[in-house]
Each structure stands twice: as C-alpha cells, then as structure tokens.
C-alpha atoms as a PDB file:
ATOM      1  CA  UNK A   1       0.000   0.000   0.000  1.00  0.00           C
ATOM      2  CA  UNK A   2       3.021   2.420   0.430  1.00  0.00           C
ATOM      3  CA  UNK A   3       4.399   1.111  -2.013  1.00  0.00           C
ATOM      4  CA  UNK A   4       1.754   1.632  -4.550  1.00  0.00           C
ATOM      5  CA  UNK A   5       0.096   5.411  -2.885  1.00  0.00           C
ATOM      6  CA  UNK A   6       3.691   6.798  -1.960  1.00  0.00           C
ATOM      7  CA  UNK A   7       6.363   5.419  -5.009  1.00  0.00           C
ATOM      8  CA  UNK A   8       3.904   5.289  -7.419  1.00  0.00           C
ATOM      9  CA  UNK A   9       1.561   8.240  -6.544  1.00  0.00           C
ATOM     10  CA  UNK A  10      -1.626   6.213  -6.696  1.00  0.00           C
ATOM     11  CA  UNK A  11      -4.878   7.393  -4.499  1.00  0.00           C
ATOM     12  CA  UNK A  12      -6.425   5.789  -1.666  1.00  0.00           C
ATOM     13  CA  UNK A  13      -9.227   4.606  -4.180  1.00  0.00           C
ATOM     14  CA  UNK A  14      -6.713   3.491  -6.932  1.00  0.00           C
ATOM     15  CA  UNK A  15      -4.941   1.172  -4.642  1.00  0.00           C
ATOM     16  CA  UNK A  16      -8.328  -0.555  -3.041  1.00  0.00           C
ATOM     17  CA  UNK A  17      -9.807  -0.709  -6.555  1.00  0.00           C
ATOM     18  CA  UNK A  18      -6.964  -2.875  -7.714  1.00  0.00           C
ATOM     19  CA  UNK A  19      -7.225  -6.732  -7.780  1.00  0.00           C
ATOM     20  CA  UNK A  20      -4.838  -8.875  -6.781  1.00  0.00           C
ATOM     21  CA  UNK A  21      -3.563  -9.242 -10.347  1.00  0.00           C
ATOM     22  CA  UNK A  22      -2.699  -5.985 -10.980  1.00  0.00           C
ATOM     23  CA  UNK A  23      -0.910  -5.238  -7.614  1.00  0.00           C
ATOM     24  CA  UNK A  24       1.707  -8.638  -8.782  1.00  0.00           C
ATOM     25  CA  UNK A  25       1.875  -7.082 -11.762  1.00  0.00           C
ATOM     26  CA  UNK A  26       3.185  -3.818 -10.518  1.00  0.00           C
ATOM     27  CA  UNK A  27       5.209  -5.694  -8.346  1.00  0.00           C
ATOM     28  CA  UNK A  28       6.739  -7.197 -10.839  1.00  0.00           C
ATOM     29  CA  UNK A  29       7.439  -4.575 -12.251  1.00  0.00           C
ATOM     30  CA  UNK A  30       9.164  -2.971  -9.861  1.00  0.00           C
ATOM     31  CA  UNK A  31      11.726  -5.769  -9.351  1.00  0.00           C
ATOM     32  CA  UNK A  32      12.083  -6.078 -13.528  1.00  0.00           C
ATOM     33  CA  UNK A  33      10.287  -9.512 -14.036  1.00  0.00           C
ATOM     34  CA  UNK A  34       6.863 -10.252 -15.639  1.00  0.00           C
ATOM     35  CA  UNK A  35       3.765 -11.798 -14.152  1.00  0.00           C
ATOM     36  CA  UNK A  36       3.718 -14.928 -15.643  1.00  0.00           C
ATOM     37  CA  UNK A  37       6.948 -15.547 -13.931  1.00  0.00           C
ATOM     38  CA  UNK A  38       4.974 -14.844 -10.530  1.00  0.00           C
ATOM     39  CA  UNK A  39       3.259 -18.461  -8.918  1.00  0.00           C
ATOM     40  CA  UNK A  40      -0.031 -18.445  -6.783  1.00  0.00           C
ATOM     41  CA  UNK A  41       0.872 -19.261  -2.625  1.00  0.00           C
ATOM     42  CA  UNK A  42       0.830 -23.227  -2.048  1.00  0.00           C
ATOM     43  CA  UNK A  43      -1.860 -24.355   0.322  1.00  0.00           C
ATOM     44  CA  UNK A  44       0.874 -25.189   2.864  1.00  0.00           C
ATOM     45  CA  UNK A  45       2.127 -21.774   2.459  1.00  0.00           C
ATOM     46  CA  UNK A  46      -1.439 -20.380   3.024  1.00  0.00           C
ATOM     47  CA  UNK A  47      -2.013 -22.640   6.230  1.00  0.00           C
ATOM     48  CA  UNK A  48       1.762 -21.697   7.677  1.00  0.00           C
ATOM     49  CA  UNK A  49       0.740 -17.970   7.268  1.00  0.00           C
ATOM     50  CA  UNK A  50      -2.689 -18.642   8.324  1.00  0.00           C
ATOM     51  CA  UNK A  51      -0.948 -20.469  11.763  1.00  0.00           C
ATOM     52  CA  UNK A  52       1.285 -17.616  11.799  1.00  0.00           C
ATOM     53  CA  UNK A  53      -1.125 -14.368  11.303  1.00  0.00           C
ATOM     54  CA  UNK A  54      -4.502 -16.431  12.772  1.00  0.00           C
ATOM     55  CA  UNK A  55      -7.325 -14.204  12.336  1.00  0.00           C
ATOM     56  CA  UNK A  56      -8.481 -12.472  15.735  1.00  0.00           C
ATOM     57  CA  UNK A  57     -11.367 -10.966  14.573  1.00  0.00           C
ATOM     58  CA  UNK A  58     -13.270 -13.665  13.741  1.00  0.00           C
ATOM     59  CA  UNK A  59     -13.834 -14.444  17.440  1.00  0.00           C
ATOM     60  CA  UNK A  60     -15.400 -10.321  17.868  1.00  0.00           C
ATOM     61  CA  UNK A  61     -17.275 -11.131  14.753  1.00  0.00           C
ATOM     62  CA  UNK A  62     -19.533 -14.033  15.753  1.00  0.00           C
ATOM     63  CA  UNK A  63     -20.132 -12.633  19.861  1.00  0.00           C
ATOM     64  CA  UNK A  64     -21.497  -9.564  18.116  1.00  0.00           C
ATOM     65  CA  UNK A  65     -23.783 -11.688  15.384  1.00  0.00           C
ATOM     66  CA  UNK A  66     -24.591 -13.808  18.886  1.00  0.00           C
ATOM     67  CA  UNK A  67     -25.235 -10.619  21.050  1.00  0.00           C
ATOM     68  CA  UNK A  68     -26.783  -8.239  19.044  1.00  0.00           C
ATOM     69  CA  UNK A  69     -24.119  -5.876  19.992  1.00  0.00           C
ATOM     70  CA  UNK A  70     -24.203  -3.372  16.873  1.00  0.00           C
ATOM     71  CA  UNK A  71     -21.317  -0.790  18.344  1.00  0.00           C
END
C-alpha cells in the first residue's frame, strides 16, 4: 500500500480498486520480471501464514452476530 500510494503516486481509491492481479503485476514490475513468472501461494504456504497471522477478529465477529451488539 506504500508502495503503490507513496512510489507510485496512486490514491487511496486506486490502490483498493486494484485486484490482486494488478498489484503482482506492478510488483513485478518494480523488481524487472513479468507476471507470468509470478506463482499463486501453495496451500501449505497459506495454512503456515494462516498459523502464523490467525485471524483475531473472527472471534469479535460471531459474539457480536450472537449478542446483538451493533457498536
């Protein structure tokens, strides 16, 4: 996101209306290769991160569905 709004002088609506493709491709870019060189995350690479990073608000997500706790 720095990357993208602060080197490359994108807005704030630029960067969140960009799919996942075309960040890798300016990524790519950036560090002189092409896309098709780029490969997808492996599911054991997704679960590792997923392990690593777990997701927190989950948990907040179902107690308010549960409570009716619309803060």
């Amino acid at each position: 996101m720095g990357l993208c709004m602060g080197r490359l002088g994108w807005s704030p609506d630029s960067f969140w209306r960009a799919t996942p493709r075309e960040l890798a491709a300016v990524l790519a870019g950036l560090k002189g290769g092409r896309t098709r060189d780029l490969r997808p995350l492996a599911r054991a690479g997704l679960e590792a991160l997923m392990q690593r990073f777990p997701d927190a608000a989950a948990g907040r997500d179902t107690e308010r569905q549960e409570g009716g706790d619309e803060r």
